[in-house]
PDB file of N, CA and C in Angstrom:
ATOM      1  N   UNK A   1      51.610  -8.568  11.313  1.00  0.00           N
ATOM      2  CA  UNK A   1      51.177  -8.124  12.635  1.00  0.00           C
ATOM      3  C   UNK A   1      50.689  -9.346  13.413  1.00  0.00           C
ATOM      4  N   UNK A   2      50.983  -9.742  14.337  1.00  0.00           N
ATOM      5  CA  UNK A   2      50.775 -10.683  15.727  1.00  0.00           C
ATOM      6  C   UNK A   2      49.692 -10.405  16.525  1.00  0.00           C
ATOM      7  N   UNK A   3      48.968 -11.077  17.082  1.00  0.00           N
ATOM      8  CA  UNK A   3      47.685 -10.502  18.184  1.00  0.00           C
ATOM      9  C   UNK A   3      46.713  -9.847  17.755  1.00  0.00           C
ATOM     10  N   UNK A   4      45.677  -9.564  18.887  1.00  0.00           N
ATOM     11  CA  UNK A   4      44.750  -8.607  18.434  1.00  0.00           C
ATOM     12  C   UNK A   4      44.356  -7.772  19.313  1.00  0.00           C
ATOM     13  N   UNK A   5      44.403  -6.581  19.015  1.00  0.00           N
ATOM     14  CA  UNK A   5      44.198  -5.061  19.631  1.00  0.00           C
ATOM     15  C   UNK A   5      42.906  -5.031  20.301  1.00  0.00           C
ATOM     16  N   UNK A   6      42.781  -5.167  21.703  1.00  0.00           N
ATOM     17  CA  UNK A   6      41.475  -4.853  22.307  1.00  0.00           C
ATOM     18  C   UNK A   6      41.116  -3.340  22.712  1.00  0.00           C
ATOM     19  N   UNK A   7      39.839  -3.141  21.840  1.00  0.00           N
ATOM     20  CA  UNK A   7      39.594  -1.963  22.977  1.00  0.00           C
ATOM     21  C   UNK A   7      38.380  -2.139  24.226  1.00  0.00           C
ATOM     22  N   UNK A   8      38.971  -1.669  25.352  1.00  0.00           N
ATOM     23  CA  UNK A   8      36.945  -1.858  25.866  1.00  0.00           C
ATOM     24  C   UNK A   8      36.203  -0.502  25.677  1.00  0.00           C
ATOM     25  N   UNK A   9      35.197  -1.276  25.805  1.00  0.00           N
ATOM     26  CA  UNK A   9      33.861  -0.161  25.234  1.00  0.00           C
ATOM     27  C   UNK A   9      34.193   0.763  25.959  1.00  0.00           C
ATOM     28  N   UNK A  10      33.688   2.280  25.764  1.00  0.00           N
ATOM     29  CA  UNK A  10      33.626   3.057  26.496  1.00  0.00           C
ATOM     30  C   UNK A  10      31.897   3.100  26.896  1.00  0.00           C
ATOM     31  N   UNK A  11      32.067   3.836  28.562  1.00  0.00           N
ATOM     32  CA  UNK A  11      30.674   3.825  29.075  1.00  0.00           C
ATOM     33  C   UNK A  11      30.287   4.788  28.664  1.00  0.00           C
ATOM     34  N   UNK A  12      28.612   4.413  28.430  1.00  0.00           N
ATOM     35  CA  UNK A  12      27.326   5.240  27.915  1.00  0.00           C
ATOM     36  C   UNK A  12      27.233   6.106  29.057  1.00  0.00           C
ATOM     37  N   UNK A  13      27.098   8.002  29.271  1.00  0.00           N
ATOM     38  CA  UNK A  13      26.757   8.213  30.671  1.00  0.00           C
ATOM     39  C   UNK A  13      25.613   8.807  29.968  1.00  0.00           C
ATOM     40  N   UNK A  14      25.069   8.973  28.292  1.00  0.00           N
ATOM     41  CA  UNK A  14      23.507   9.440  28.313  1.00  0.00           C
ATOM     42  C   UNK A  14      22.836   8.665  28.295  1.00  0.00           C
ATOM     43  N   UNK A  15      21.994   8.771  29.239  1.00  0.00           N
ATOM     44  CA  UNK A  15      21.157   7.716  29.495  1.00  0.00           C
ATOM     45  C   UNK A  15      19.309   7.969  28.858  1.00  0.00           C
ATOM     46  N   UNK A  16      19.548   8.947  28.099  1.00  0.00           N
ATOM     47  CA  UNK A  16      18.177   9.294  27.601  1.00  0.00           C
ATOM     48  C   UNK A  16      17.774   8.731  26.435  1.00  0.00           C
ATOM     49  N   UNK A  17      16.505   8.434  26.300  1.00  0.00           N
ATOM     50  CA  UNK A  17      15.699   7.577  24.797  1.00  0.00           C
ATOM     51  C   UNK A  17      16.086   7.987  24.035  1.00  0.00           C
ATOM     52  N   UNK A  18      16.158   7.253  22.563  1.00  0.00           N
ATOM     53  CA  UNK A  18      16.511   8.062  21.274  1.00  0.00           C
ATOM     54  C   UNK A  18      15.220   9.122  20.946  1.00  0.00           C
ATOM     55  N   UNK A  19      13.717   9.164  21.727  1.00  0.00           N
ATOM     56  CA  UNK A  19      13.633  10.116  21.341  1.00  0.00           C
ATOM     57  C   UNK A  19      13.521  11.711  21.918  1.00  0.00           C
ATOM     58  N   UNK A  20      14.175  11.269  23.270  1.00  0.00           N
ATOM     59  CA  UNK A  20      14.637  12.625  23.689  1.00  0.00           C
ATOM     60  C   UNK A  20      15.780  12.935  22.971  1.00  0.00           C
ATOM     61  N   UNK A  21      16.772  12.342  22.323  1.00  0.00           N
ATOM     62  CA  UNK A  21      18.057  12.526  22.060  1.00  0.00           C
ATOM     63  C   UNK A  21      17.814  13.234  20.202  1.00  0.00           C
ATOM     64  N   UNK A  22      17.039  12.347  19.500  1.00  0.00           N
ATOM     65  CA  UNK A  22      16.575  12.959  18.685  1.00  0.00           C
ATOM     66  C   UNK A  22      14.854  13.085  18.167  1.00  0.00           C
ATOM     67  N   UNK A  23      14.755  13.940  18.816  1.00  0.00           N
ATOM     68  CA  UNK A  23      13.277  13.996  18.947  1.00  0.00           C
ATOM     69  C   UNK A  23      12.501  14.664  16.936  1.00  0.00           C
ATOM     70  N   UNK A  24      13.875  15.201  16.533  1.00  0.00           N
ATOM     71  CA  UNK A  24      13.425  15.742  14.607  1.00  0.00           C
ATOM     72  C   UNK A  24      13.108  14.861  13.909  1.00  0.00           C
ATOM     73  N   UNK A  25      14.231  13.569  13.905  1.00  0.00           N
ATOM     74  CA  UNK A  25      14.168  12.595  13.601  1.00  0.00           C
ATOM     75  C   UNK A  25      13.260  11.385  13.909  1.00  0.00           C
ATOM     76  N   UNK A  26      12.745  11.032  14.802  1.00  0.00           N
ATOM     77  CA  UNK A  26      11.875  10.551  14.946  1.00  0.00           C
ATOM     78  C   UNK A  26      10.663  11.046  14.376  1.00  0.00           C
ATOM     79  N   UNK A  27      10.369  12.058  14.698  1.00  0.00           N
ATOM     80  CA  UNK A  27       9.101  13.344  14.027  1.00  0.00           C
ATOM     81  C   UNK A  27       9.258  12.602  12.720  1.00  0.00           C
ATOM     82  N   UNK A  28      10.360  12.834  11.785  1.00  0.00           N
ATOM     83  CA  UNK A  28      10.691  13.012  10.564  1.00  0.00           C
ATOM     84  C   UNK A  28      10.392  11.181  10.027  1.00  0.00           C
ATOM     85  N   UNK A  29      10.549  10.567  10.822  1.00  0.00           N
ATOM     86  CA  UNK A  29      10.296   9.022  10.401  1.00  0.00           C
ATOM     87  C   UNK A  29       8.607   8.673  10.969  1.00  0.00           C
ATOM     88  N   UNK A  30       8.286   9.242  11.689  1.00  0.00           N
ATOM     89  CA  UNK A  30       6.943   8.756  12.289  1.00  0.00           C
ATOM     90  C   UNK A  30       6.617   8.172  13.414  1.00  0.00           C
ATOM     91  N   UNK A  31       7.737   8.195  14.357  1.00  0.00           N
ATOM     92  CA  UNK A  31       7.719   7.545  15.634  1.00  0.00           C
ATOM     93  C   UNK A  31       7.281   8.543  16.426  1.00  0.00           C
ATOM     94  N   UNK A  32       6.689   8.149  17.830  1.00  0.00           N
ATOM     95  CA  UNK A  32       6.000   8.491  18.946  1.00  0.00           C
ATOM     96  C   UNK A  32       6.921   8.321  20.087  1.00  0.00           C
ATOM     97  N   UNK A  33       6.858   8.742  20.851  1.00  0.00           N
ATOM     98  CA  UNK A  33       7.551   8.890  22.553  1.00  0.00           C
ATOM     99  C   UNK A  33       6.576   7.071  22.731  1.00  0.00           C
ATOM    100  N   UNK A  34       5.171   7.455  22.937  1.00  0.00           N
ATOM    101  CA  UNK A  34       4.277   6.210  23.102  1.00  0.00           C
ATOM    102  C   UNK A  34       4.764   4.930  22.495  1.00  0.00           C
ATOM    103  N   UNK A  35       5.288   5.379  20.591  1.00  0.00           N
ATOM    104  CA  UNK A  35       5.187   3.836  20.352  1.00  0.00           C
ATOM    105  C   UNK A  35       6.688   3.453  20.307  1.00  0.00           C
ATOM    106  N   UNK A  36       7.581   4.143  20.620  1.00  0.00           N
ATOM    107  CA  UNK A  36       8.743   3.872  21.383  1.00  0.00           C
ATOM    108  C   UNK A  36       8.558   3.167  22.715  1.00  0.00           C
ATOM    109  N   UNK A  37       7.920   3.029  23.894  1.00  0.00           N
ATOM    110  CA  UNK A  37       7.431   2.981  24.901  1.00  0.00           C
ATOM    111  C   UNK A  37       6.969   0.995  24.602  1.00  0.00           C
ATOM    112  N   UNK A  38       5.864   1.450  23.574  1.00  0.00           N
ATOM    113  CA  UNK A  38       5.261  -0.017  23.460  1.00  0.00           C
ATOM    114  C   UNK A  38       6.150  -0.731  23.241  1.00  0.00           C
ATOM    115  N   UNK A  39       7.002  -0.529  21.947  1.00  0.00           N
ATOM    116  CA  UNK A  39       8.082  -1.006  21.349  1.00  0.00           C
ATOM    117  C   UNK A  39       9.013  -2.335  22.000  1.00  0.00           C
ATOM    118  N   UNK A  40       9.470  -1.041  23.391  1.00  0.00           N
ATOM    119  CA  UNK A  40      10.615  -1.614  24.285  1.00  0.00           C
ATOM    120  C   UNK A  40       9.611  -2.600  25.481  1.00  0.00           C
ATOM    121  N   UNK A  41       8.362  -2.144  25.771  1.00  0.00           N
ATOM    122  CA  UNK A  41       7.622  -3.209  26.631  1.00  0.00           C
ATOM    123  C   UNK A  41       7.385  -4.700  25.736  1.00  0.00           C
ATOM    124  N   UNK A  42       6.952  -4.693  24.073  1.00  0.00           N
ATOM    125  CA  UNK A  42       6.913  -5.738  23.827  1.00  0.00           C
ATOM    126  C   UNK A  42       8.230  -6.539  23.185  1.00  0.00           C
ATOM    127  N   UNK A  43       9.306  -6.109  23.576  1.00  0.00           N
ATOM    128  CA  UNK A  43      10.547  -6.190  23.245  1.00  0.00           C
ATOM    129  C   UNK A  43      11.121  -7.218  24.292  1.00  0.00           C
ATOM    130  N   UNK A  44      10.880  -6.527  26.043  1.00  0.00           N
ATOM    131  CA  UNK A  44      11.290  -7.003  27.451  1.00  0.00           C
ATOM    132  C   UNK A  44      10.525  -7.974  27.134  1.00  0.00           C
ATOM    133  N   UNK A  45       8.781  -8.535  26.992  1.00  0.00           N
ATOM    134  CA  UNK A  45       8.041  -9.422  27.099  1.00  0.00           C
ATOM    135  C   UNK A  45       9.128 -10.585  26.265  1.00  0.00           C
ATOM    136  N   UNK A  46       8.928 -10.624  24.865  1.00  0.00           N
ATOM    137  CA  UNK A  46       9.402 -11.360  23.933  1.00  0.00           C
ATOM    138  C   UNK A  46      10.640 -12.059  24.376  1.00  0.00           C
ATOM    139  N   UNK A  47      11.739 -11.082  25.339  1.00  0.00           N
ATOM    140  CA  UNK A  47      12.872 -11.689  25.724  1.00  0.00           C
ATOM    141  C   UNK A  47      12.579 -12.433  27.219  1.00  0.00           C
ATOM    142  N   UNK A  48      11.839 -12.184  28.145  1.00  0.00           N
ATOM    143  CA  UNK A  48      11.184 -12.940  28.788  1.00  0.00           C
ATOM    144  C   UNK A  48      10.788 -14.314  28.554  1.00  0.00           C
ATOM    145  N   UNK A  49      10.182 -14.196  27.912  1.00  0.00           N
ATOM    146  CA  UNK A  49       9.328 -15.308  26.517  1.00  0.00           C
ATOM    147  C   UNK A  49       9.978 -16.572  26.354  1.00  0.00           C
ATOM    148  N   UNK A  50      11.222 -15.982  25.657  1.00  0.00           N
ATOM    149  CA  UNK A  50      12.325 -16.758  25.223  1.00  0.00           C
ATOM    150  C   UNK A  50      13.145 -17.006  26.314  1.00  0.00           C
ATOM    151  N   UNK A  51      13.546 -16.675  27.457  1.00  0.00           N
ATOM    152  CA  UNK A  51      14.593 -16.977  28.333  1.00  0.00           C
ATOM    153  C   UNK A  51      13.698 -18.138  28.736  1.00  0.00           C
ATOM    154  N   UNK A  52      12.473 -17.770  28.959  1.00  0.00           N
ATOM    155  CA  UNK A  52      12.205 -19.023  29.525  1.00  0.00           C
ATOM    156  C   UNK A  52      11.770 -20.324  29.483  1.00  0.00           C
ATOM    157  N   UNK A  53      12.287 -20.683  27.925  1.00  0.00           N
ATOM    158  CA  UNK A  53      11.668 -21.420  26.883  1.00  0.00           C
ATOM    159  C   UNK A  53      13.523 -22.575  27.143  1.00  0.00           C
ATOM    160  N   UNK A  54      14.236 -21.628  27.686  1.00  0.00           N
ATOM    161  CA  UNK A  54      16.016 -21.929  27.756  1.00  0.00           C
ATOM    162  C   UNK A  54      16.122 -22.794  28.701  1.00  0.00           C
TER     163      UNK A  54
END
């Protein structure tokens, strides 16, 4: 076989948190709506952080 087969991504149209999406599961592991929340704020900081270190 010759080449390589591209696919493009298909677009995301749910746009909701994993824990609206699975809210059992989260329950079931121990996560919070909140520390989901913190999570992704000290996530944005950290990549902030670093871009500007570039």
């Amino acid at each position: 076989m010759n080449g390589v087969i591209h696919f493009k991504p298909s677009e995301t149209t749910d746009k909701r948190h994993i824990f609206e999406k699975y809210p059992h599961l989260c329950a079931a592991v121990g996560l919070t709506g909140v520390e989901l929340c913190e999570d992704a704020r000290g996530l944005a900081n950290t990549i902030a952080q670093t871009g500007s270190k570039n």
